[in-house]
PDB file of N, CA and C in Angstrom:
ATOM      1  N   UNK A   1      -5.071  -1.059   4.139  1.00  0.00           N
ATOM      2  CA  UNK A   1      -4.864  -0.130   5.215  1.00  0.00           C
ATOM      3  C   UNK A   1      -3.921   0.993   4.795  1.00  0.00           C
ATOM      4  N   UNK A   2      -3.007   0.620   3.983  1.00  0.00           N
ATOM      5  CA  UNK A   2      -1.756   1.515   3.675  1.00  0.00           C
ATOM      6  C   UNK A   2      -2.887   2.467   2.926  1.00  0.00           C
ATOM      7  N   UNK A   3      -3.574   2.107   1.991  1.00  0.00           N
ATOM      8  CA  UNK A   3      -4.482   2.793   0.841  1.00  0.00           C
ATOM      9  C   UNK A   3      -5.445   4.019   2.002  1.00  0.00           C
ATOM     10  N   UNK A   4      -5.512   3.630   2.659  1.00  0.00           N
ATOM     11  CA  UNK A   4      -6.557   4.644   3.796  1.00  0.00           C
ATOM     12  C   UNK A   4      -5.406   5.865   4.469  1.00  0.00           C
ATOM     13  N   UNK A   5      -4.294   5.210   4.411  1.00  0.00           N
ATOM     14  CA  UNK A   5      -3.513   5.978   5.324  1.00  0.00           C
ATOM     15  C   UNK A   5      -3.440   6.919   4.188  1.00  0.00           C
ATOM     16  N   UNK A   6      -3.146   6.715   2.881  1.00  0.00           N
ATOM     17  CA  UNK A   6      -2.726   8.001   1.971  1.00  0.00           C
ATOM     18  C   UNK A   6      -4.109   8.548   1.886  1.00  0.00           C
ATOM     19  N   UNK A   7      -4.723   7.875   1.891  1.00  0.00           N
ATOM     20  CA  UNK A   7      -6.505   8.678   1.769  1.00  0.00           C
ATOM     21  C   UNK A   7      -6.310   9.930   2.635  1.00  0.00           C
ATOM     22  N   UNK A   8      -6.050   9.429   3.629  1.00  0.00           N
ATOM     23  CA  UNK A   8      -6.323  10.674   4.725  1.00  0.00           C
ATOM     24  C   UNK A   8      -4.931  11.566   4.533  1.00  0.00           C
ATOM     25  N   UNK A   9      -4.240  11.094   4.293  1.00  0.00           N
ATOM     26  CA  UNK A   9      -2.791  12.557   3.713  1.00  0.00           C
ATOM     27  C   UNK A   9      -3.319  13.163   3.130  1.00  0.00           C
ATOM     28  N   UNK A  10      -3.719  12.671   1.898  1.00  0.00           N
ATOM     29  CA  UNK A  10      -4.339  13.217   1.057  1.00  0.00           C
ATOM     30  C   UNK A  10      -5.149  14.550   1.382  1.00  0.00           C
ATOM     31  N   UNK A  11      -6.115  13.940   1.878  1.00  0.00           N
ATOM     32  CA  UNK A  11      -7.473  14.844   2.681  1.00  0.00           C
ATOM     33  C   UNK A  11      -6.486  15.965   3.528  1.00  0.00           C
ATOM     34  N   UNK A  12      -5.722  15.443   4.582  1.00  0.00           N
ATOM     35  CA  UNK A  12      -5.325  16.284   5.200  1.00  0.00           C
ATOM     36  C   UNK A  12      -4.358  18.025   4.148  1.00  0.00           C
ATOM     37  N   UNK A  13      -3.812  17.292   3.436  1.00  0.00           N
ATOM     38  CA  UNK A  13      -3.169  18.226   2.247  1.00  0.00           C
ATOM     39  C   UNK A  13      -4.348  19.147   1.359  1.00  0.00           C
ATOM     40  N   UNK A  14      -5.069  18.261   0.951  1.00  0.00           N
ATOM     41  CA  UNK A  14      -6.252  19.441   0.568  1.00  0.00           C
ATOM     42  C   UNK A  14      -6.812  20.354   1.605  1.00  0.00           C
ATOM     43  N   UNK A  15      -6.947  19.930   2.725  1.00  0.00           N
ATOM     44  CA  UNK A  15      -7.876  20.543   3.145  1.00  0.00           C
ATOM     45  C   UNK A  15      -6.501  21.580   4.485  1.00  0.00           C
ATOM     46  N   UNK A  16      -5.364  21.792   4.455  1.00  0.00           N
ATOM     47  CA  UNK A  16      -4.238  22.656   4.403  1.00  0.00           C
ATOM     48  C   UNK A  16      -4.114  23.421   3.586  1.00  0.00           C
ATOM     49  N   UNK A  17      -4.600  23.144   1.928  1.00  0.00           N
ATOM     50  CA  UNK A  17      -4.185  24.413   1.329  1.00  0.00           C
ATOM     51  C   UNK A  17      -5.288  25.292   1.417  1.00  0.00           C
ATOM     52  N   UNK A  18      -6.395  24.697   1.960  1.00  0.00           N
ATOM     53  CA  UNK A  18      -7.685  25.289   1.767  1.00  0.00           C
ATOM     54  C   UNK A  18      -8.001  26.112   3.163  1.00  0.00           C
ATOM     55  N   UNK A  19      -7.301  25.800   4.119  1.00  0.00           N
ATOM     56  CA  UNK A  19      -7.445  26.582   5.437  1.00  0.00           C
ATOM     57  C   UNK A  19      -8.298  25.921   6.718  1.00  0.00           C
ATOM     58  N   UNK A  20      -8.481  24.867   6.184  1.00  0.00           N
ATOM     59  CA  UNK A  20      -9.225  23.853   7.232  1.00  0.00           C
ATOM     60  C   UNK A  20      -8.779  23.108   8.248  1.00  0.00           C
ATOM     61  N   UNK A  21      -8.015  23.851   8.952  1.00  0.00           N
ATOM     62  CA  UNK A  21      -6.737  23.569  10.540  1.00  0.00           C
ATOM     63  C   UNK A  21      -7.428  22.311  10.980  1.00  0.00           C
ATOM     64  N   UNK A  22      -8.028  22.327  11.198  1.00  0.00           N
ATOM     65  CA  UNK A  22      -8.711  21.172  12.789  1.00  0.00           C
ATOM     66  C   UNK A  22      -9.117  20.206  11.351  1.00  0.00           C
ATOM     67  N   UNK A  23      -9.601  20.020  10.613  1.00  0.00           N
ATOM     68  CA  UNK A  23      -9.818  18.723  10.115  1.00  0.00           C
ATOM     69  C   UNK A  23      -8.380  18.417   8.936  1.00  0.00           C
ATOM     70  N   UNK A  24      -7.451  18.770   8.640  1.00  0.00           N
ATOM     71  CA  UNK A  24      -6.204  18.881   8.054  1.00  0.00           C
ATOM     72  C   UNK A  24      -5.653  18.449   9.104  1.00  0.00           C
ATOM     73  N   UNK A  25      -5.335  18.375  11.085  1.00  0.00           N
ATOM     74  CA  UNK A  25      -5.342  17.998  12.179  1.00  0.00           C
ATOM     75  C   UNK A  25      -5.537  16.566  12.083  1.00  0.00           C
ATOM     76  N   UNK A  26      -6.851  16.628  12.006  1.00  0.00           N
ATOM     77  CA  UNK A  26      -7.290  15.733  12.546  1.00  0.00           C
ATOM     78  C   UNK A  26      -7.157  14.220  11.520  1.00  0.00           C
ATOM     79  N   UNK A  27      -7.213  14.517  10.364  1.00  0.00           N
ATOM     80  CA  UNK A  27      -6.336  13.578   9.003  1.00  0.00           C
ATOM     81  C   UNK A  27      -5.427  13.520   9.082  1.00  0.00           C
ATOM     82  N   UNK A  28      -4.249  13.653   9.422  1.00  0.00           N
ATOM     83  CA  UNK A  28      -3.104  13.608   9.377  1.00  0.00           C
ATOM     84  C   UNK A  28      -3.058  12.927  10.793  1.00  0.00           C
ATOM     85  N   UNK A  29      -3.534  13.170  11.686  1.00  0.00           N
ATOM     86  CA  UNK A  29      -3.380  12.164  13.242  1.00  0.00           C
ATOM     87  C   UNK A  29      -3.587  10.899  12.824  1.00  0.00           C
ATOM     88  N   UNK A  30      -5.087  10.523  11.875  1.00  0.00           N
ATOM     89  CA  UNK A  30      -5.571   9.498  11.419  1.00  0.00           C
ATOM     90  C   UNK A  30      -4.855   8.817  10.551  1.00  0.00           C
ATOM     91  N   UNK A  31      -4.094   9.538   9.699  1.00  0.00           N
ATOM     92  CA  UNK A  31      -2.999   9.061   8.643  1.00  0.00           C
ATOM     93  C   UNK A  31      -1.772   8.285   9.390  1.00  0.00           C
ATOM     94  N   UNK A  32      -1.300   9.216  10.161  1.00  0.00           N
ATOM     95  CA  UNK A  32      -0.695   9.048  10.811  1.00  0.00           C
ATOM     96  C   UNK A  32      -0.622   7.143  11.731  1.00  0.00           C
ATOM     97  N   UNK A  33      -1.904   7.308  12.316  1.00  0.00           N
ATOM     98  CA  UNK A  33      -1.945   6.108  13.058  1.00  0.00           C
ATOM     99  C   UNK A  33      -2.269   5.134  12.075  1.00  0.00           C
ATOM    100  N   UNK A  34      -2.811   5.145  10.999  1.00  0.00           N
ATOM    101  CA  UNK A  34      -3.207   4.348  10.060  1.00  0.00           C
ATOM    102  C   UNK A  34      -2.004   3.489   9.447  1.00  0.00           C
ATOM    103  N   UNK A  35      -0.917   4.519   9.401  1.00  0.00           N
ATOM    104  CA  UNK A  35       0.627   4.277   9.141  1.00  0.00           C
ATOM    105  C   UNK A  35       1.146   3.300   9.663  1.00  0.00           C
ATOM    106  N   UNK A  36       1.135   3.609  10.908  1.00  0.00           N
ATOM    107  CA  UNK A  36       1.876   2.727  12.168  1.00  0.00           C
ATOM    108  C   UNK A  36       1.230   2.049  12.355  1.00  0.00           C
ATOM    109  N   UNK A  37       0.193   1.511  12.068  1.00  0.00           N
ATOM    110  CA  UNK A  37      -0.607   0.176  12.335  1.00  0.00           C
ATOM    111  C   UNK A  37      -0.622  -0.426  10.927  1.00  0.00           C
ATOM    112  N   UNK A  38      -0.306  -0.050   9.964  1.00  0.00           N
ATOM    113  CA  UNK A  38       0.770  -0.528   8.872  1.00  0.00           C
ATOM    114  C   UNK A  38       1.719  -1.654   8.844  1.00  0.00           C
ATOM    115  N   UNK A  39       2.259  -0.460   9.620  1.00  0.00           N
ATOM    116  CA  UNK A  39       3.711  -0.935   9.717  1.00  0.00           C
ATOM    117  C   UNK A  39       4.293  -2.287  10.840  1.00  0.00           C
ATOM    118  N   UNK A  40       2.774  -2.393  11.390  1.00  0.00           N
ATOM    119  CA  UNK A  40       3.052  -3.258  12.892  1.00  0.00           C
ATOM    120  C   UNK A  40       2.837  -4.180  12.115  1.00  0.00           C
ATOM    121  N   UNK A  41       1.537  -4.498  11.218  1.00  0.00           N
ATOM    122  CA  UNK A  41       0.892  -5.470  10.816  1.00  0.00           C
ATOM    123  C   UNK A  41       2.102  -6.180   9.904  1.00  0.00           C
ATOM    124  N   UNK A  42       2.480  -5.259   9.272  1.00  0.00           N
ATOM    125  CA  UNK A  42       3.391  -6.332   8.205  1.00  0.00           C
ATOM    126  C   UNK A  42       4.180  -6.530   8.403  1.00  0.00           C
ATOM    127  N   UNK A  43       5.084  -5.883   9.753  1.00  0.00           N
ATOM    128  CA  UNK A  43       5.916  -6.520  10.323  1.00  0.00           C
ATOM    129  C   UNK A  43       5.773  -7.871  11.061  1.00  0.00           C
ATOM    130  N   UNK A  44       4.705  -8.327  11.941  1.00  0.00           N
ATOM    131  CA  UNK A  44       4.367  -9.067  12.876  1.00  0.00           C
ATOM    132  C   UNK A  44       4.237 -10.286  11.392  1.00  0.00           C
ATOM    133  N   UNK A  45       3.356 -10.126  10.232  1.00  0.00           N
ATOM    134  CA  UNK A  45       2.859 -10.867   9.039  1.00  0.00           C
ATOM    135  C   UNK A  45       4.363 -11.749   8.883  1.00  0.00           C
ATOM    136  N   UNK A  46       5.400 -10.850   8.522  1.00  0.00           N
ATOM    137  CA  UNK A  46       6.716 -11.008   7.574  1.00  0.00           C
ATOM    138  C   UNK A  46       7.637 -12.057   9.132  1.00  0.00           C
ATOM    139  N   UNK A  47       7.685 -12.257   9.835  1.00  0.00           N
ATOM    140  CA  UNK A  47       8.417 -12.498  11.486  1.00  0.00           C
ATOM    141  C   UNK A  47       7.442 -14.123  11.227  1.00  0.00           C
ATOM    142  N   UNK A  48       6.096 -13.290  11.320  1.00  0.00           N
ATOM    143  CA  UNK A  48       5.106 -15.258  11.494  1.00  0.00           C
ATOM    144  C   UNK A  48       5.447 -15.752  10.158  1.00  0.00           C
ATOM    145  N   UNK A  49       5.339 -15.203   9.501  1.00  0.00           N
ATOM    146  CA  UNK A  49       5.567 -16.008   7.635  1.00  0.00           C
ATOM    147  C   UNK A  49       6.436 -16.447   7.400  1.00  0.00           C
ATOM    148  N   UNK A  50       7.677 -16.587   8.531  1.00  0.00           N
ATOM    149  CA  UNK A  50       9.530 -17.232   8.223  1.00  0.00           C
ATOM    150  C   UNK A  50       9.366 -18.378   8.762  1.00  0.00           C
ATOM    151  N   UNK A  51       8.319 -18.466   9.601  1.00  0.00           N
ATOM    152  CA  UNK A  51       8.727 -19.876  10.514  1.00  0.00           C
ATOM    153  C   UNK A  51       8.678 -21.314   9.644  1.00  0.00           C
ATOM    154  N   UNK A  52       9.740 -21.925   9.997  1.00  0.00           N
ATOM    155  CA  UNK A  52       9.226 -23.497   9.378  1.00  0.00           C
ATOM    156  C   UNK A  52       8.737 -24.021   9.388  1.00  0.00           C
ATOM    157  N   UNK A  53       8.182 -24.836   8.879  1.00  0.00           N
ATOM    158  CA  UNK A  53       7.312 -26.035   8.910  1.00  0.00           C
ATOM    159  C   UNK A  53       7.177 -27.252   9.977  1.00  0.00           C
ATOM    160  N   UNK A  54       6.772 -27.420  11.131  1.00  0.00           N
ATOM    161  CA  UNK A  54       7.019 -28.337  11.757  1.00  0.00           C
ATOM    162  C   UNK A  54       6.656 -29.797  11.204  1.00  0.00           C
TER     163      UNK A  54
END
């Protein structure tokens, strides 16, 4: 997921130097959320993965 999120930076950065507003927009929203659903996941992963062993 992290790998998609730079995908779309990526995209969004090319396609900024190139003059392409609304889809440079619209990658970077996607990057963006791609990020933060990142960041939820491996947080929530790392919190369940401490617990002990009953």
């Amino acid at each position: 997921m992290l790998r998609y999120a730079v995908l779309f930076l990526i995209v969004a950065l090319v396609a900024g130097v190139l003059g392409f507003a609304g889809v440079a927009g619209a990658a970077t929203n996607i990057a963006w959320f791609l990020f933060v659903l990142f960041l939820i996941l491996f947080v929530v992963s790392l919190v369940m993965g401490r617990r002990s062993p009953v």
